[in-house]
C-alpha atoms as a PDB file:
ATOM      1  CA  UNK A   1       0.000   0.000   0.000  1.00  0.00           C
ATOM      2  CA  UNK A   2       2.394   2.550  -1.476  1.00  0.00           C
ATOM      3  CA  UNK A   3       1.516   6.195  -2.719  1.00  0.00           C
ATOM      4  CA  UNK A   4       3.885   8.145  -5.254  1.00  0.00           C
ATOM      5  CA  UNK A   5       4.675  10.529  -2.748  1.00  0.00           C
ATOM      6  CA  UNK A   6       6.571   7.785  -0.263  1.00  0.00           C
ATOM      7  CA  UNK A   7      10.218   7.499  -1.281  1.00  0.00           C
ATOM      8  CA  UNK A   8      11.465   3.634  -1.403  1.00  0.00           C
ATOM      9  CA  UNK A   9      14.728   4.882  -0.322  1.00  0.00           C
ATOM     10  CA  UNK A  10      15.756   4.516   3.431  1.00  0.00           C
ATOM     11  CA  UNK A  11      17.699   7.014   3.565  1.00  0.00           C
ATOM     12  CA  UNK A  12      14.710   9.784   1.857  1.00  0.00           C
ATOM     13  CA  UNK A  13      11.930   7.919   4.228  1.00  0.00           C
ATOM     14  CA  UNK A  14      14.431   8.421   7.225  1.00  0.00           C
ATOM     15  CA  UNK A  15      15.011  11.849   6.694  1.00  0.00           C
ATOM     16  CA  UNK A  16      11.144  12.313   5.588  1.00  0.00           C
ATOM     17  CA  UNK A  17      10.545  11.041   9.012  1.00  0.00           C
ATOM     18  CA  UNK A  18      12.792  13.304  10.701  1.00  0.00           C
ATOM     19  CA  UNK A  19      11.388  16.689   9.028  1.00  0.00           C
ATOM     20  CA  UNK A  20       7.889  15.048  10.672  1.00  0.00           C
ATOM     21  CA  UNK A  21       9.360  14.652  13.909  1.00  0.00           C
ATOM     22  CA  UNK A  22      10.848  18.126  13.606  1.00  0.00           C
ATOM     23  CA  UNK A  23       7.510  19.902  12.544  1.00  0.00           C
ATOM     24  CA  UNK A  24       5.528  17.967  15.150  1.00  0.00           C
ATOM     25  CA  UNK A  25       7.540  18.929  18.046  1.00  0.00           C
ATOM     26  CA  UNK A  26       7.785  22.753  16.968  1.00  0.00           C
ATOM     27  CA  UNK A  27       3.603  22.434  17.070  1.00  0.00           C
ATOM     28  CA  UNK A  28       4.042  20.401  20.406  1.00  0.00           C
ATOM     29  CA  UNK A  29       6.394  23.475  21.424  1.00  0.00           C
ATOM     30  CA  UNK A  30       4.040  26.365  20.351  1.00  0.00           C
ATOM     31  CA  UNK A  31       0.905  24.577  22.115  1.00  0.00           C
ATOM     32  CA  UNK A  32       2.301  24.043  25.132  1.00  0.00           C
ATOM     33  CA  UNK A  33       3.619  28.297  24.711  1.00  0.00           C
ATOM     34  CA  UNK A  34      -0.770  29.071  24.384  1.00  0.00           C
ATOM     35  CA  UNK A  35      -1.373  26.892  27.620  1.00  0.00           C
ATOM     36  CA  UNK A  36       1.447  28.057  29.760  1.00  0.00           C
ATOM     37  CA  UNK A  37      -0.902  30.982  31.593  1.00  0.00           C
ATOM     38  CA  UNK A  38       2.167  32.572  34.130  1.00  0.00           C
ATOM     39  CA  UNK A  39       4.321  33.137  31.143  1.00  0.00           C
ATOM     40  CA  UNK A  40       1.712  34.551  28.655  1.00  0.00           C
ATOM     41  CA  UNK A  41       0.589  36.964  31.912  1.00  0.00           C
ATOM     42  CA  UNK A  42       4.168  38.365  32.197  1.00  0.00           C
ATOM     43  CA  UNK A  43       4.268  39.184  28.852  1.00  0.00           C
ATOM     44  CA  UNK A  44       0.705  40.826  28.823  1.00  0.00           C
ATOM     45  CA  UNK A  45       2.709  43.241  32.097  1.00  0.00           C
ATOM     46  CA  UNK A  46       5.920  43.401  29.834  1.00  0.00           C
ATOM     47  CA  UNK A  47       3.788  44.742  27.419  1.00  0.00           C
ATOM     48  CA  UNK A  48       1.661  47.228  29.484  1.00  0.00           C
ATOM     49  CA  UNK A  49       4.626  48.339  31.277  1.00  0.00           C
ATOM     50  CA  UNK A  50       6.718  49.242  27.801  1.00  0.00           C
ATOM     51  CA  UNK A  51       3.761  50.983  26.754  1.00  0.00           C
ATOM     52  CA  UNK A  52       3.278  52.913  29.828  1.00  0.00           C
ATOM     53  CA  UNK A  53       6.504  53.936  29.825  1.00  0.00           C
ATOM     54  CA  UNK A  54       6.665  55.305  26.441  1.00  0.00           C
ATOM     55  CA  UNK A  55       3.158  57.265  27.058  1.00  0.00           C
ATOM     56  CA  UNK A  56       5.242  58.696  29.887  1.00  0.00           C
ATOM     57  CA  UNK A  57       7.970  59.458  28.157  1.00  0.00           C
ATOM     58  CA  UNK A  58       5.442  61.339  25.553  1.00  0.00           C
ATOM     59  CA  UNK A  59       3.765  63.495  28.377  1.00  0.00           C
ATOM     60  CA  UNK A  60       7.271  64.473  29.834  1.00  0.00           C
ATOM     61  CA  UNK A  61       8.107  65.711  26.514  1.00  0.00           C
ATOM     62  CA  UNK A  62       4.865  67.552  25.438  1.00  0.00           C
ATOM     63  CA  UNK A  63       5.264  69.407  29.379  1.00  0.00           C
ATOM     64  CA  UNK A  64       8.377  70.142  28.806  1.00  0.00           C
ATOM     65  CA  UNK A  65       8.075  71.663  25.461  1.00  0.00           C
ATOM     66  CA  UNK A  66       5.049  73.742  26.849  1.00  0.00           C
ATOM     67  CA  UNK A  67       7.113  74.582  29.602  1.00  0.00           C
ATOM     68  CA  UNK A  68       9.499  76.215  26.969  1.00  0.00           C
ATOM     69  CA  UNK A  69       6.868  77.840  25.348  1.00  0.00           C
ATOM     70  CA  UNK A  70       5.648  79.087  28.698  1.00  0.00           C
ATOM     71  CA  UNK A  71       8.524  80.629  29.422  1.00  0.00           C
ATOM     72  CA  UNK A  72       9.522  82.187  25.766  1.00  0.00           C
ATOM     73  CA  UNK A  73       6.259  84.183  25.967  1.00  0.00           C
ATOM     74  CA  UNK A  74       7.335  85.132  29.712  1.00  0.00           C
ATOM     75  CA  UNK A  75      10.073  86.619  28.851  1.00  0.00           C
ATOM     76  CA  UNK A  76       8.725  88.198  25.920  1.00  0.00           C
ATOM     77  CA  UNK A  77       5.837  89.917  27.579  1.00  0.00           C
ATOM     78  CA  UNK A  78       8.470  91.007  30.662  1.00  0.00           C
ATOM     79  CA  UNK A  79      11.225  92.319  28.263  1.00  0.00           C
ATOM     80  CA  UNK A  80       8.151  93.824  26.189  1.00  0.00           C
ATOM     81  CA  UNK A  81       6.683  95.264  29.624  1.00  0.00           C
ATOM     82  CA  UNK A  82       9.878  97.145  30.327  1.00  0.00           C
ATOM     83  CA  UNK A  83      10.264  98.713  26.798  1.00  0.00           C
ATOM     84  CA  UNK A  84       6.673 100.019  27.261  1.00  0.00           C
ATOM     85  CA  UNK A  85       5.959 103.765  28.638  1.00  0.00           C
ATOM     86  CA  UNK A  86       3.769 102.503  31.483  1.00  0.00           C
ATOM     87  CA  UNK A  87       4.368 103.504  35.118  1.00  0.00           C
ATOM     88  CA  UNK A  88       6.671 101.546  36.956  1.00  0.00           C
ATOM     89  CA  UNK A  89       3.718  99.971  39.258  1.00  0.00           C
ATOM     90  CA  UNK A  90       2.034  98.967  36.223  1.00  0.00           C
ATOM     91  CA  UNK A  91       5.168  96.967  34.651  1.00  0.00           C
ATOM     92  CA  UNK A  92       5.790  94.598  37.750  1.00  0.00           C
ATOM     93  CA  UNK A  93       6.514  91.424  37.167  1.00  0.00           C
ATOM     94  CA  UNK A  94       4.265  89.579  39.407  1.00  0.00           C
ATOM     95  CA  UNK A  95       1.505  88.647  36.780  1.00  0.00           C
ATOM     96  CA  UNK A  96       4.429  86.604  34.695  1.00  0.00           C
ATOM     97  CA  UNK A  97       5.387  85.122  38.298  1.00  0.00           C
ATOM     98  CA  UNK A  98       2.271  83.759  38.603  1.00  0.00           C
ATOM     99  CA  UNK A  99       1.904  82.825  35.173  1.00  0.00           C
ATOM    100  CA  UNK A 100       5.141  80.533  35.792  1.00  0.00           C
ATOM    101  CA  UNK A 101       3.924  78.967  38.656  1.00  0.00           C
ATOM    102  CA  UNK A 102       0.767  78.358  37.507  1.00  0.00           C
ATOM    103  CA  UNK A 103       2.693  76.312  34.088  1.00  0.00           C
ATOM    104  CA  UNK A 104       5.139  74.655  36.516  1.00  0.00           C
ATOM    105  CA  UNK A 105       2.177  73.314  38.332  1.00  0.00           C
ATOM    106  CA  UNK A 106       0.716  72.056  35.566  1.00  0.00           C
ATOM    107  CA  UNK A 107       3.875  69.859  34.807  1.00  0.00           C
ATOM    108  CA  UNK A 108       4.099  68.849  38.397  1.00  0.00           C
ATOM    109  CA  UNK A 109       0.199  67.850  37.715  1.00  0.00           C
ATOM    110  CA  UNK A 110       1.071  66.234  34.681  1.00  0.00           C
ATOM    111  CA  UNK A 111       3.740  64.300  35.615  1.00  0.00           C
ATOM    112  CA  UNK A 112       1.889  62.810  39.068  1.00  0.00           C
ATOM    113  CA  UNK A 113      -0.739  61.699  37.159  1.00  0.00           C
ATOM    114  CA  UNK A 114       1.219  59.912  34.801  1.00  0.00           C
ATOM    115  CA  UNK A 115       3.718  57.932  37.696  1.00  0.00           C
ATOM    116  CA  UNK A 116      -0.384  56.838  39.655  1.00  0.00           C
ATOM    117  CA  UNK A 117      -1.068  55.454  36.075  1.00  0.00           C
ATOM    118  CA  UNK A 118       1.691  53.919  35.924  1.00  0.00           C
ATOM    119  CA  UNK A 119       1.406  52.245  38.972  1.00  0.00           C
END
């Protein structure tokens, strides 16, 4: 009960038999990889935590570039409040103060919220 497709030489059939044994144990391999629960969850948390990580890394960089902004227009509106004619009680600097502290706070904000996410 021979098909054309089995090879009457030993040597073909034994290494036909081989490439079976081979292919079988790769699908053993990769079955056993779907049912193995611990390893597949500490992927899942590899994953979560790379991707967490890079969100972070995203907000730290958009807070720090609006920090930058922040401060550009600061010092624009101070150097453009002393090169004004106003009175001298009228040009204090206390409005861009605030203004700073009000944009650091918003990174500080920014930043906590991101590390509870995180964790």
């Amino acid at each position: 009960m021979t098909t054309s497709d089995t090879p009457t030489d030993p040597q073909q059939l034994r290494a036909e038999i081989e490439q079976t044994r081979a292919e079988l144990g790769e699908t053993v391999q990769e079955l056993a990889a779907k049912t193995d629960v611990k390893t597949r969850a500490k992927q899942a948390v590899g994953d979560a935590t790379g991707q967490a990580r890079r969100t972070l890394t995203g907000v730290k960089d958009q807070a720090a570039q609006a920090a930058g902004v922040v401060a550009e227009r600061a010092s624009t509106a101070k150097q453009q409040l002393a090169d004004s004619d106003l009175p001298a009680p009228i040009r204090r600097p206390l409005p861009l103060a605030a203004l700073g502290a009000a944009a650091a706070a918003l990174i500080i904000v920014i930043i906590v919220v991101a590390r509870r996410r995180r964790s």
